[in-house]
PDB file of N, CA and C in Angstrom:
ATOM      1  N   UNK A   1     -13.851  13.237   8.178  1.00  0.00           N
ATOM      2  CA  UNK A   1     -13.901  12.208   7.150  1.00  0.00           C
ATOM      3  C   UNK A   1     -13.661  10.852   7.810  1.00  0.00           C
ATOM      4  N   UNK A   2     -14.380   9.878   6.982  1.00  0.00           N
ATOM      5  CA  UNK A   2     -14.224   8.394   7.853  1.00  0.00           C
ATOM      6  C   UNK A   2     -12.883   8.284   7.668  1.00  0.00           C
ATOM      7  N   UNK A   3     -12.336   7.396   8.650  1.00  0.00           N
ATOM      8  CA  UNK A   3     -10.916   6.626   9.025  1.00  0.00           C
ATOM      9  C   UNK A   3     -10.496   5.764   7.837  1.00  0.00           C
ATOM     10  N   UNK A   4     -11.422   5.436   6.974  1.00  0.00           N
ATOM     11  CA  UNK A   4     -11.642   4.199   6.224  1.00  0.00           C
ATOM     12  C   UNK A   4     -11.079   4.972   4.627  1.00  0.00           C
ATOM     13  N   UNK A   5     -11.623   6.346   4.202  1.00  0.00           N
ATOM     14  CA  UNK A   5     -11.014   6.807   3.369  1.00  0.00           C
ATOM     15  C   UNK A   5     -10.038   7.638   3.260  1.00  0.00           C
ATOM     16  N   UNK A   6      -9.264   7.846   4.666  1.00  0.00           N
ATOM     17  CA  UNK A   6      -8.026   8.206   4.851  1.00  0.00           C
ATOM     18  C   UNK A   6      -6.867   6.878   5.375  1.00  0.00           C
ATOM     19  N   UNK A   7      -6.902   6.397   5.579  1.00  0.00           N
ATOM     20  CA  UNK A   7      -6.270   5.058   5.256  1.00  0.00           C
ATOM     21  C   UNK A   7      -6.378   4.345   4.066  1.00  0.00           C
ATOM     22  N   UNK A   8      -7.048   4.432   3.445  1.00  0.00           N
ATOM     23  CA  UNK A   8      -7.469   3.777   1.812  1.00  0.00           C
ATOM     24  C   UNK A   8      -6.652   5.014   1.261  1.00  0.00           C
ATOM     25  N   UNK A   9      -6.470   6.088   1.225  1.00  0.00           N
ATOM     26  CA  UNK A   9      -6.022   7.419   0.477  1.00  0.00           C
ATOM     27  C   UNK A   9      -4.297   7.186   0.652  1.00  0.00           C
ATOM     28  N   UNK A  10      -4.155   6.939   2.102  1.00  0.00           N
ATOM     29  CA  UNK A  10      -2.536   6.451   1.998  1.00  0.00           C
ATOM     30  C   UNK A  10      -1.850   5.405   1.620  1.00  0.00           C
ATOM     31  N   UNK A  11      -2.627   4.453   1.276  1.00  0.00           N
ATOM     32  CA  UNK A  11      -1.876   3.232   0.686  1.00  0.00           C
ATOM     33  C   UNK A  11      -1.909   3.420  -0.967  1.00  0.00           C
ATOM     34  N   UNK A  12      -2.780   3.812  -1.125  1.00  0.00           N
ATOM     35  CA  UNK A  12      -2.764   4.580  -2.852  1.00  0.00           C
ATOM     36  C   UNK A  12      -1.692   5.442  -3.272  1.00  0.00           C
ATOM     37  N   UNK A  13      -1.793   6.221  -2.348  1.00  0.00           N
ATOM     38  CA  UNK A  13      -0.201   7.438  -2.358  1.00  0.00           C
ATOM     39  C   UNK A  13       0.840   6.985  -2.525  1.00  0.00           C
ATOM     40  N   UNK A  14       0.826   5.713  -1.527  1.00  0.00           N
ATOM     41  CA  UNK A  14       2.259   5.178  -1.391  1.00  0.00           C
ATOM     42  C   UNK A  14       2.244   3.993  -2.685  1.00  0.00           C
ATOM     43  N   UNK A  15       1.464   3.380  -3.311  1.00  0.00           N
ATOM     44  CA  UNK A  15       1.711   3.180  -4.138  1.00  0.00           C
ATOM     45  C   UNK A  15       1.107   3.369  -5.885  1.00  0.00           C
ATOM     46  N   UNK A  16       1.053   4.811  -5.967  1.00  0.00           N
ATOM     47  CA  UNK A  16       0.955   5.731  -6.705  1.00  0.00           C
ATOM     48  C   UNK A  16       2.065   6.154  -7.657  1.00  0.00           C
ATOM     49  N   UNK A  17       3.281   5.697  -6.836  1.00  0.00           N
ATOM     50  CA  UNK A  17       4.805   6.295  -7.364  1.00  0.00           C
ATOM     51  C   UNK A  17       5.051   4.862  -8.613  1.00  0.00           C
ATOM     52  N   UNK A  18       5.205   5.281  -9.476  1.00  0.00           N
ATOM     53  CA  UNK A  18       6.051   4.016 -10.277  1.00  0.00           C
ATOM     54  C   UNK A  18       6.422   3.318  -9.738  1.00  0.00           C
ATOM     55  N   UNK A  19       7.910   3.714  -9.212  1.00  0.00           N
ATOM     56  CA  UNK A  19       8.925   3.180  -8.600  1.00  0.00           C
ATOM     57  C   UNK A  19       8.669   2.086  -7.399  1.00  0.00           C
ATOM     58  N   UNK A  20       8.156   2.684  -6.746  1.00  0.00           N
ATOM     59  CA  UNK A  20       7.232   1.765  -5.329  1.00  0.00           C
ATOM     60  C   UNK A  20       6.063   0.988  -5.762  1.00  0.00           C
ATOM     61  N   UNK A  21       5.189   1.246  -7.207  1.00  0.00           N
ATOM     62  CA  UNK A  21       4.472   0.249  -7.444  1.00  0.00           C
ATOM     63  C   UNK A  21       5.385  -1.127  -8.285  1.00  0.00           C
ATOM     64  N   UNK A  22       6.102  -0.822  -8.931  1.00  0.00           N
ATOM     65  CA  UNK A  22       7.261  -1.819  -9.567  1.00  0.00           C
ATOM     66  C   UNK A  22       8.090  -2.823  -8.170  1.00  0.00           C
ATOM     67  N   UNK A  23       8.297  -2.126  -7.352  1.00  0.00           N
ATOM     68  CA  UNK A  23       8.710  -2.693  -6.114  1.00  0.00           C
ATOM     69  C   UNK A  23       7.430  -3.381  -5.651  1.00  0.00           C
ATOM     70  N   UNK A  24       6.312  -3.271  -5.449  1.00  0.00           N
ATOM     71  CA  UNK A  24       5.747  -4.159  -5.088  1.00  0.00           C
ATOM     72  C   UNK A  24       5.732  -5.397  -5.711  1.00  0.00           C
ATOM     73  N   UNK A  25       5.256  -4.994  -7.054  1.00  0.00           N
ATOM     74  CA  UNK A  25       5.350  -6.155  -7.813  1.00  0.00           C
ATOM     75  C   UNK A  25       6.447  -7.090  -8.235  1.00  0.00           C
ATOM     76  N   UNK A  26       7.730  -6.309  -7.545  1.00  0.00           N
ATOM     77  CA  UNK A  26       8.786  -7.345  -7.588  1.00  0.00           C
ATOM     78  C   UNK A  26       8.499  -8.372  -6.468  1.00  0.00           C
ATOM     79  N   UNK A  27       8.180  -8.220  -5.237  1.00  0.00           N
ATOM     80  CA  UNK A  27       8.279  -8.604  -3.791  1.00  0.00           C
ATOM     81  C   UNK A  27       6.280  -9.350  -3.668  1.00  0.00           C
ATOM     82  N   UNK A  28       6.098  -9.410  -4.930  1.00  0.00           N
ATOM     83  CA  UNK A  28       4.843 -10.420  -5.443  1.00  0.00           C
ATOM     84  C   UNK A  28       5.297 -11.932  -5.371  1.00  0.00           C
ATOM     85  N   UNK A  29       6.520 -12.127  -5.932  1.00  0.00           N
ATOM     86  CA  UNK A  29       7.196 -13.135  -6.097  1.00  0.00           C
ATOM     87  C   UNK A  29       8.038 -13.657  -4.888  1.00  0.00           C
ATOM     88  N   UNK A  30       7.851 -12.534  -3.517  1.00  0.00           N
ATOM     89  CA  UNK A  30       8.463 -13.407  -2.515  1.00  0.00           C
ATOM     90  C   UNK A  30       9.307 -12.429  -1.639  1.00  0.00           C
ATOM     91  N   UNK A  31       9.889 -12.622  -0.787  1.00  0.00           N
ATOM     92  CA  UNK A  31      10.651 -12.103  -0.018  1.00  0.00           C
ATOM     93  C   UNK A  31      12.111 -11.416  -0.884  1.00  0.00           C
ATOM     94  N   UNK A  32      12.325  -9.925  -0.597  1.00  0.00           N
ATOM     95  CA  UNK A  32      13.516  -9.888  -1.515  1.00  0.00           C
ATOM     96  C   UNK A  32      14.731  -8.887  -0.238  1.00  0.00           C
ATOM     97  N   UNK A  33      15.786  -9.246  -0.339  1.00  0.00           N
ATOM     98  CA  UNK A  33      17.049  -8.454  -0.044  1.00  0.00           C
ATOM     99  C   UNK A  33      16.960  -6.741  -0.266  1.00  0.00           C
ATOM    100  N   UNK A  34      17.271  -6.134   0.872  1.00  0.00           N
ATOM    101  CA  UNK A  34      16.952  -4.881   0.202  1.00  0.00           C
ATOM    102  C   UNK A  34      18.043  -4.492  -0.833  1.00  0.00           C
ATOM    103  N   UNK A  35      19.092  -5.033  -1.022  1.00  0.00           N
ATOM    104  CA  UNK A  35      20.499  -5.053  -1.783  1.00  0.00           C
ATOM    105  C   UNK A  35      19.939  -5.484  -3.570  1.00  0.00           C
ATOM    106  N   UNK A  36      19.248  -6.546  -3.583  1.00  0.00           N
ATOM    107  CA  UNK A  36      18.419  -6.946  -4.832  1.00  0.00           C
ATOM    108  C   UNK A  36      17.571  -5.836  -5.324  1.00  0.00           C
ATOM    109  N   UNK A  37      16.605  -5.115  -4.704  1.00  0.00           N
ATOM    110  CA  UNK A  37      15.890  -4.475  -5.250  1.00  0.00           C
ATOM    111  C   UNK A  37      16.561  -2.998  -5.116  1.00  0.00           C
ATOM    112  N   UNK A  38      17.732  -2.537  -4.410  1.00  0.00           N
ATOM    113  CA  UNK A  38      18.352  -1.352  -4.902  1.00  0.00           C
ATOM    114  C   UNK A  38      19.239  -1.790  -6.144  1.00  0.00           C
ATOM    115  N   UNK A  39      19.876  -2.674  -6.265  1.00  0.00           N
ATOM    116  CA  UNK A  39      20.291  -2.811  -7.777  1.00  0.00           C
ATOM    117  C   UNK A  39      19.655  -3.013  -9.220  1.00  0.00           C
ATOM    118  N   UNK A  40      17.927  -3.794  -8.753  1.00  0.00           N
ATOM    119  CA  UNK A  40      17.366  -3.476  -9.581  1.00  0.00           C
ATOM    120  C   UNK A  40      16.636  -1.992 -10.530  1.00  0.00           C
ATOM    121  N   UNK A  41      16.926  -0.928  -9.395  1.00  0.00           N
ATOM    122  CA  UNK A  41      16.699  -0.091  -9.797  1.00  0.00           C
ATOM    123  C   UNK A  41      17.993   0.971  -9.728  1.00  0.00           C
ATOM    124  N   UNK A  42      19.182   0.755  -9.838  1.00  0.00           N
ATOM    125  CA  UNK A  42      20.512   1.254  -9.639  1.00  0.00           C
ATOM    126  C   UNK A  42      20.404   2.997  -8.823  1.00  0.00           C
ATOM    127  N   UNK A  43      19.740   2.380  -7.625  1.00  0.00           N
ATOM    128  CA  UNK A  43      19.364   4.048  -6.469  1.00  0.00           C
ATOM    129  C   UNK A  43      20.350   3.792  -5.092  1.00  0.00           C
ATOM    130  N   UNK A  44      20.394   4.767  -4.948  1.00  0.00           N
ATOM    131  CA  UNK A  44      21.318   5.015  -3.246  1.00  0.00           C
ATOM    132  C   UNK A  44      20.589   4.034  -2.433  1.00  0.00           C
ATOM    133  N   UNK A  45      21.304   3.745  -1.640  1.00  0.00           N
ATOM    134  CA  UNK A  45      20.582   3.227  -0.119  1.00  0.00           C
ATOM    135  C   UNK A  45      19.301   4.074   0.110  1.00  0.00           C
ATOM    136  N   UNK A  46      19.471   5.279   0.758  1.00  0.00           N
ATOM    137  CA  UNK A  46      18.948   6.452   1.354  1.00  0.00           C
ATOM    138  C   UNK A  46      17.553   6.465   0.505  1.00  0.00           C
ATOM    139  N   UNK A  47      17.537   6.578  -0.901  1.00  0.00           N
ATOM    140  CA  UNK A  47      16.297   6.706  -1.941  1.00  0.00           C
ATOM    141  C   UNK A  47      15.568   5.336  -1.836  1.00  0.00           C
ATOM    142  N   UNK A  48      16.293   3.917  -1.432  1.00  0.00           N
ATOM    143  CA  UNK A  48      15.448   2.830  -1.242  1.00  0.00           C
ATOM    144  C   UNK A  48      14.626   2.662   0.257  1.00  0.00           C
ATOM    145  N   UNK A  49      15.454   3.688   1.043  1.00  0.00           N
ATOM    146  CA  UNK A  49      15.328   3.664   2.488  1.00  0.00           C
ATOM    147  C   UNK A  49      13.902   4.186   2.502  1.00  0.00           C
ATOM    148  N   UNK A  50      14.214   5.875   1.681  1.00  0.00           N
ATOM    149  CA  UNK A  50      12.885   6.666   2.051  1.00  0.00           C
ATOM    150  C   UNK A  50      11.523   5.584   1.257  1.00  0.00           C
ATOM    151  N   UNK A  51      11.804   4.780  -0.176  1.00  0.00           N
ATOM    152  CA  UNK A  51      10.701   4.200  -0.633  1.00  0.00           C
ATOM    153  C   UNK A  51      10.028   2.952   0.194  1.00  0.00           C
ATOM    154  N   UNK A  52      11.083   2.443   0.507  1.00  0.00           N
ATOM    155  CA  UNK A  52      10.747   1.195   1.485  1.00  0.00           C
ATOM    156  C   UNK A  52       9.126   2.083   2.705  1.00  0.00           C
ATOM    157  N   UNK A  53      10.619   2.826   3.437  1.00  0.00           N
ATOM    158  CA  UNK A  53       9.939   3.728   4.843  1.00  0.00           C
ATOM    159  C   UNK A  53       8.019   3.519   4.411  1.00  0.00           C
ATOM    160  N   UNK A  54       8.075   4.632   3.302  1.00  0.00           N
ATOM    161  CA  UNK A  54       6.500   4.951   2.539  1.00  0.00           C
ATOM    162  C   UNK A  54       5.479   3.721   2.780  1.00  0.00           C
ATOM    163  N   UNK A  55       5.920   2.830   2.135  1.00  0.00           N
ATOM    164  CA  UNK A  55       5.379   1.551   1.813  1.00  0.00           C
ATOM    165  C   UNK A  55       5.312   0.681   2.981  1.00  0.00           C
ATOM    166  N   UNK A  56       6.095   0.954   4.375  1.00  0.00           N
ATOM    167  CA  UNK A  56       5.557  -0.058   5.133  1.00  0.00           C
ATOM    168  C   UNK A  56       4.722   1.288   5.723  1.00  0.00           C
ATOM    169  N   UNK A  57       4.919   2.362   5.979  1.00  0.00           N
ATOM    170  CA  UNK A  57       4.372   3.133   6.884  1.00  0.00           C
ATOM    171  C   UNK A  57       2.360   3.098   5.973  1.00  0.00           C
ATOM    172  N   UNK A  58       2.824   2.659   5.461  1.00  0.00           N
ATOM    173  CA  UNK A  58       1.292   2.831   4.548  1.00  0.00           C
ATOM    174  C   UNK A  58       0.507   1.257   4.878  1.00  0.00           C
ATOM    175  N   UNK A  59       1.370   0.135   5.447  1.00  0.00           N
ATOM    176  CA  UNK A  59       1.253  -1.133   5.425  1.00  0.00           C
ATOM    177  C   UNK A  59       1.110  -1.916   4.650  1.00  0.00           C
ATOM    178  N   UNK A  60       1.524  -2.261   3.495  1.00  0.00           N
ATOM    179  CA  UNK A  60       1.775  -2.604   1.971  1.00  0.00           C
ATOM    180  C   UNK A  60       3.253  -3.763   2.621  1.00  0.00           C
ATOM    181  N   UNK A  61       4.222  -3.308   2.958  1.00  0.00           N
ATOM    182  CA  UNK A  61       5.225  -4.617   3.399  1.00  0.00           C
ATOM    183  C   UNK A  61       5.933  -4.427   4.593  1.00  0.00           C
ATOM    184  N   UNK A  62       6.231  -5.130   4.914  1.00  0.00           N
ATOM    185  CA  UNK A  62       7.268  -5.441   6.258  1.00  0.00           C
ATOM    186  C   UNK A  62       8.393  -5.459   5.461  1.00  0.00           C
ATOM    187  N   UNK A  63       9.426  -6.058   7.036  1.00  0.00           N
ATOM    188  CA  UNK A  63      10.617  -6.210   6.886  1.00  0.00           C
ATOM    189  C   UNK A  63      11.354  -6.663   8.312  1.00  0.00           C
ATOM    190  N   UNK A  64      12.396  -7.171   7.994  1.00  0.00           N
ATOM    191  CA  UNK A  64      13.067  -8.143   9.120  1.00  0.00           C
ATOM    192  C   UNK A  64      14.447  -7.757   8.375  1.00  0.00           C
ATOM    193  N   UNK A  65      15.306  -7.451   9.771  1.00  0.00           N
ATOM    194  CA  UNK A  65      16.620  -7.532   9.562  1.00  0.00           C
ATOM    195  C   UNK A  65      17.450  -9.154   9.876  1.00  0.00           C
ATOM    196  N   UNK A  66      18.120  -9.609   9.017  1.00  0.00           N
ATOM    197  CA  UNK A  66      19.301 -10.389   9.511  1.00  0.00           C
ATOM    198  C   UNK A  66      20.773 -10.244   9.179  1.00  0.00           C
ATOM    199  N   UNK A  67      21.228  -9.757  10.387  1.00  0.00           N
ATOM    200  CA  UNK A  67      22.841  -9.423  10.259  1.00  0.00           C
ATOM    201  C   UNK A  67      22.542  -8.168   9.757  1.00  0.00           C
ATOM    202  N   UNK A  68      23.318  -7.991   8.710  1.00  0.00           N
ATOM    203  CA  UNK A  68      23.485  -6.478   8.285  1.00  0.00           C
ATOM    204  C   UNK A  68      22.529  -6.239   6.995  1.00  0.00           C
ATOM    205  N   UNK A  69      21.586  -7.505   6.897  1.00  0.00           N
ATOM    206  CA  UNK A  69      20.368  -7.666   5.348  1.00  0.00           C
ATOM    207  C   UNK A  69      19.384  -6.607   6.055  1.00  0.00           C
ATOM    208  N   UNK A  70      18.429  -5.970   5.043  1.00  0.00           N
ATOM    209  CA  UNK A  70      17.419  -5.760   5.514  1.00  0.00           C
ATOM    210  C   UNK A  70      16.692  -6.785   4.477  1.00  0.00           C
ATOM    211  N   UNK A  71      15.568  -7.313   5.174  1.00  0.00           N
ATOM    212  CA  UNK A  71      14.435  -8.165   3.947  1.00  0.00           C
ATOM    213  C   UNK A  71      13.119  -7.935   3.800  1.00  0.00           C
ATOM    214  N   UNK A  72      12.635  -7.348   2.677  1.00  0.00           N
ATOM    215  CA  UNK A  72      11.296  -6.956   2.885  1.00  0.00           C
ATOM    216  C   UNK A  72      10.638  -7.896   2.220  1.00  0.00           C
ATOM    217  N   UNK A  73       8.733  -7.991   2.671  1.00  0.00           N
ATOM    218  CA  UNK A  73       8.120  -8.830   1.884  1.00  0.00           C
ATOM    219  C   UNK A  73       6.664  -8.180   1.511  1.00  0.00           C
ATOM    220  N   UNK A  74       5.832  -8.465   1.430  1.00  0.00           N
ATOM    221  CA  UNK A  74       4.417  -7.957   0.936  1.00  0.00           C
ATOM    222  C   UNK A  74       3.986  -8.475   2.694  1.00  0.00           C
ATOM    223  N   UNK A  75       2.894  -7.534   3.221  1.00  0.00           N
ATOM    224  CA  UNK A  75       1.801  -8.012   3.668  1.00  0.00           C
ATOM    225  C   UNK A  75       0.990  -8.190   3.328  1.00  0.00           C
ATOM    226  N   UNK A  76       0.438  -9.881   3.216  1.00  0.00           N
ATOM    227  CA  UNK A  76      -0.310  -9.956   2.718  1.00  0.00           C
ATOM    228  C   UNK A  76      -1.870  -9.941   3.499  1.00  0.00           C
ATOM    229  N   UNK A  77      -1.863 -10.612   4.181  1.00  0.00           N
ATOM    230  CA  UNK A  77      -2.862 -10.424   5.249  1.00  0.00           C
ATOM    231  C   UNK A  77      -3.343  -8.851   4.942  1.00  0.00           C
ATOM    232  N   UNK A  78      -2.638  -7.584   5.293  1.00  0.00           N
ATOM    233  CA  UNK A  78      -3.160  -6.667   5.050  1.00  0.00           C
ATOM    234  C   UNK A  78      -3.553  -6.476   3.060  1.00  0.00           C
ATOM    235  N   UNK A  79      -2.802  -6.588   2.321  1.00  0.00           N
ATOM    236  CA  UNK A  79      -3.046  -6.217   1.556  1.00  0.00           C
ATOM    237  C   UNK A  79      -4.631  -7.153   0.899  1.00  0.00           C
ATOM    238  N   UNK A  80      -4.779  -8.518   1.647  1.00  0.00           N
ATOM    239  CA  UNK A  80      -6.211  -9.209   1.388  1.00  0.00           C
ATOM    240  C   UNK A  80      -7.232  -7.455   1.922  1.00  0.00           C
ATOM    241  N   UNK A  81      -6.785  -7.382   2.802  1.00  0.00           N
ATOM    242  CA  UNK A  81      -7.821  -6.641   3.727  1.00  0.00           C
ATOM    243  C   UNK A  81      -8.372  -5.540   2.164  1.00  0.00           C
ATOM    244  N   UNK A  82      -6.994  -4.943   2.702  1.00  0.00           N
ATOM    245  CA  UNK A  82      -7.475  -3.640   1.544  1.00  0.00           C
ATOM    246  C   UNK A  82      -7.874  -4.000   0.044  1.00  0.00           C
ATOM    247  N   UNK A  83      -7.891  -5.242  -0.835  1.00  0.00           N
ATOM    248  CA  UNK A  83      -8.308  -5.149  -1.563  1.00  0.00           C
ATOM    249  C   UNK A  83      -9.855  -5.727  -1.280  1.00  0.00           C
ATOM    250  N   UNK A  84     -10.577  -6.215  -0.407  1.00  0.00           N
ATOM    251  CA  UNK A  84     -11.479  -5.915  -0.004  1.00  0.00           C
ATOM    252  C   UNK A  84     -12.177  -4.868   0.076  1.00  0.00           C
ATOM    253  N   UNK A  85     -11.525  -3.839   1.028  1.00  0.00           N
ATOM    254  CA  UNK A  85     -12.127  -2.723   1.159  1.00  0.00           C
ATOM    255  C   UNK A  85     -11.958  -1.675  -0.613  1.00  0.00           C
ATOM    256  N   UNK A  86     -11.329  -1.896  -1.376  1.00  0.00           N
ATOM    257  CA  UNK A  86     -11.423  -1.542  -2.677  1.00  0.00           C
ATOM    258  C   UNK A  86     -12.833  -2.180  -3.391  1.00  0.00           C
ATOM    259  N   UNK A  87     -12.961  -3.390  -3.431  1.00  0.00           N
ATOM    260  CA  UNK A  87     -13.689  -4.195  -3.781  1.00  0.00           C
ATOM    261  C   UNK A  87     -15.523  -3.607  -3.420  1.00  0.00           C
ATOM    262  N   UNK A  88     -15.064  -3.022  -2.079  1.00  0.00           N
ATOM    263  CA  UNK A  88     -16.863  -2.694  -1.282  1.00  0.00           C
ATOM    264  C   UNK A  88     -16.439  -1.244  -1.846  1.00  0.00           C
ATOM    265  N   UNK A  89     -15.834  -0.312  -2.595  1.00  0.00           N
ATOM    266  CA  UNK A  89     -15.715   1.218  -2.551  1.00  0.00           C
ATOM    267  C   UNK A  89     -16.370   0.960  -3.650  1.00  0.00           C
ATOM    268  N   UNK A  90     -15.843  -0.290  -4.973  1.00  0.00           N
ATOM    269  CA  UNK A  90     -16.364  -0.335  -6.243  1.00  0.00           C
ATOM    270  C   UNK A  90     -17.295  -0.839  -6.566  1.00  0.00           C
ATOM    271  N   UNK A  91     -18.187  -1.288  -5.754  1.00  0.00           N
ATOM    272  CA  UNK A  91     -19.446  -1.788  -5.823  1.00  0.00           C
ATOM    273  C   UNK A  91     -20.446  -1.439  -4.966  1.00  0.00           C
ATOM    274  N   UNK A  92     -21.667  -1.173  -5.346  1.00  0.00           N
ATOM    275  CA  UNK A  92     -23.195  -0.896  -4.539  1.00  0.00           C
ATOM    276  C   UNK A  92     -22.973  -1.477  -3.662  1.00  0.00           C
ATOM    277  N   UNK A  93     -23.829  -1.278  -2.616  1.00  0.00           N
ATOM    278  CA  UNK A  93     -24.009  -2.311  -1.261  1.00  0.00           C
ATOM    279  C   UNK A  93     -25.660  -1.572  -0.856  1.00  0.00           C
ATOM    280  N   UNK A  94     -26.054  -2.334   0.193  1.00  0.00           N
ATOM    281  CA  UNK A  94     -27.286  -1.248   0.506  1.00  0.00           C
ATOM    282  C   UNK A  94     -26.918  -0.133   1.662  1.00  0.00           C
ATOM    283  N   UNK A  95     -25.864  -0.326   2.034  1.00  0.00           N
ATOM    284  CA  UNK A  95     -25.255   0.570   2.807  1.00  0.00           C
ATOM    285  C   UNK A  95     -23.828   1.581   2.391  1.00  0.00           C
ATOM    286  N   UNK A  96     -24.103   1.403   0.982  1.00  0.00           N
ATOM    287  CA  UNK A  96     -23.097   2.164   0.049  1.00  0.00           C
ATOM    288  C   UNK A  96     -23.295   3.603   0.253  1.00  0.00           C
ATOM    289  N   UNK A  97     -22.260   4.786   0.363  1.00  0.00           N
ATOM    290  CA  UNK A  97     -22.446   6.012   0.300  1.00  0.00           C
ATOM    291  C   UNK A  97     -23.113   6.908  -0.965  1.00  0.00           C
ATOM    292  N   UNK A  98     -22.772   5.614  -2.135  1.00  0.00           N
ATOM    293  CA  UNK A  98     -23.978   6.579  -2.693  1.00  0.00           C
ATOM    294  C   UNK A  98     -25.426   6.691  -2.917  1.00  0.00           C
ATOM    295  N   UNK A  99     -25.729   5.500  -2.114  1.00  0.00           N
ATOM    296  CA  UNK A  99     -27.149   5.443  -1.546  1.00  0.00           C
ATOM    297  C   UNK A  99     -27.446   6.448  -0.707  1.00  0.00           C
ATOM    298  N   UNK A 100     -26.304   7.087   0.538  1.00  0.00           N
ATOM    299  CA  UNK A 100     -26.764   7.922   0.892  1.00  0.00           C
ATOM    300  C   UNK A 100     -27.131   9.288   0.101  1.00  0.00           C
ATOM    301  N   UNK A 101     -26.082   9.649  -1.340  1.00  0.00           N
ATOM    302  CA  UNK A 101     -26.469  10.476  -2.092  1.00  0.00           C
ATOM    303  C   UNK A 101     -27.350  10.143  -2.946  1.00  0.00           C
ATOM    304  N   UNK A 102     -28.254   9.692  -3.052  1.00  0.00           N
ATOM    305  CA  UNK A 102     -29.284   9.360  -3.881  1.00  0.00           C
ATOM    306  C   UNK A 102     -30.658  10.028  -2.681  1.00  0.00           C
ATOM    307  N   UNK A 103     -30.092   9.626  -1.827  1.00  0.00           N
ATOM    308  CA  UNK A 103     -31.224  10.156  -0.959  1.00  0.00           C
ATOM    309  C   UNK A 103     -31.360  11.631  -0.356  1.00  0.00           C
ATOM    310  N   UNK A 104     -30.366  12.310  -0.968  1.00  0.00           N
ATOM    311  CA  UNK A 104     -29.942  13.654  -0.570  1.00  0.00           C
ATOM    312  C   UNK A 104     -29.136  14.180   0.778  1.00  0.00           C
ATOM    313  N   UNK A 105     -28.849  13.190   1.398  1.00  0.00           N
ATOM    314  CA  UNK A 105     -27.753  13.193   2.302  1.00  0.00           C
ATOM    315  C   UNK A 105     -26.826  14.400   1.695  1.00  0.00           C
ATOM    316  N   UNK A 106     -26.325  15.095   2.843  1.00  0.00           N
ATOM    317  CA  UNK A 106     -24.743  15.640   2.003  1.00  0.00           C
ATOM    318  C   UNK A 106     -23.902  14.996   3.003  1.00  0.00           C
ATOM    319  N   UNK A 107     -22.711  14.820   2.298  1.00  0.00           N
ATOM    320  CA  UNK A 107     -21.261  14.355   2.579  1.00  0.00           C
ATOM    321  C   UNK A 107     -20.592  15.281   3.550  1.00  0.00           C
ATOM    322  N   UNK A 108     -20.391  14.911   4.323  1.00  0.00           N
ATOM    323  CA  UNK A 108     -19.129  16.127   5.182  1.00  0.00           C
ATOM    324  C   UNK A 108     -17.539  15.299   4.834  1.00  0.00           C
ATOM    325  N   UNK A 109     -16.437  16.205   5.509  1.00  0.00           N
ATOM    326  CA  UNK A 109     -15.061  15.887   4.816  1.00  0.00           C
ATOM    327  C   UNK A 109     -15.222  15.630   6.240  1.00  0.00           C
TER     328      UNK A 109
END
C-alpha cells in the first residue's frame, strides 16, 4: 500500500479519539502547558503522557520542555501539509485513483 495512505491512516487514528481531538482544538488557540490541558480534562499525568505521545508520534504537535513544563503546540506546517493531502483524497484529479478504477485497474493493499 502507498506510504501516503498509511501515514494519512495514522494521523486520523490519532485523532479519532475525542479526547485527543478536543486537545487539538484546545492547542488551536496556541501553545498550552501540559499542566493546563491535564486539568482541563481532570486525567493522570501518565493518561496525558500516553495522549500527547499518540499525537506527536502521528505529527499533529510538538513539544519543548522548560524547566520541569512540558509545552505542546500544533504543527502547523505539517498539519497545512496534511490537510492538503485530505483535500487531493476528496477531490478528482486526472491522476486520482479512481480514475484508475474507472479504467479497471485493480488496487493492491
Amino acid at each position: 500500500m502507498e506510504q501516503i495512505y498509511i501515514d494519512t491512516a495514522q494521523v486520523l487514528k490519532a485523532i479519532s479519539d475525542p479526547k485527543r481531538l478536543r486537545i487539538v482544538d484546545m492547542l488551536s488557540c496556541g501553545e498550552l502547558c501540559a499542566c493546563v490541558i491535564q486539568e482541563a480534562f481532570n486525567i493522570t499525568q501518565p493518561t496525558l503522557s500516553h495522549d500527547m505521545k499518540v499525537l506527536m508520534n502521528a505529527g499533529v504537535v510538538t513539544a519543548r520542555k522548560e524547566w520541569k513544563n512540558t509545552y505542546y503546540s500544533l504543527d502547523t506546517a505539517f498539519l497545512d501539509a496534511f490537510s492538503e493531502t485530505l483535500a487531493r483524497m476528496f477531490h478528482s484529479t486526472p491522476n486520482c485513483i479512481c480514475n484508475n478504477c474507472k479504467s479497471g485497474e485493480q488496487l493492491s493493499d
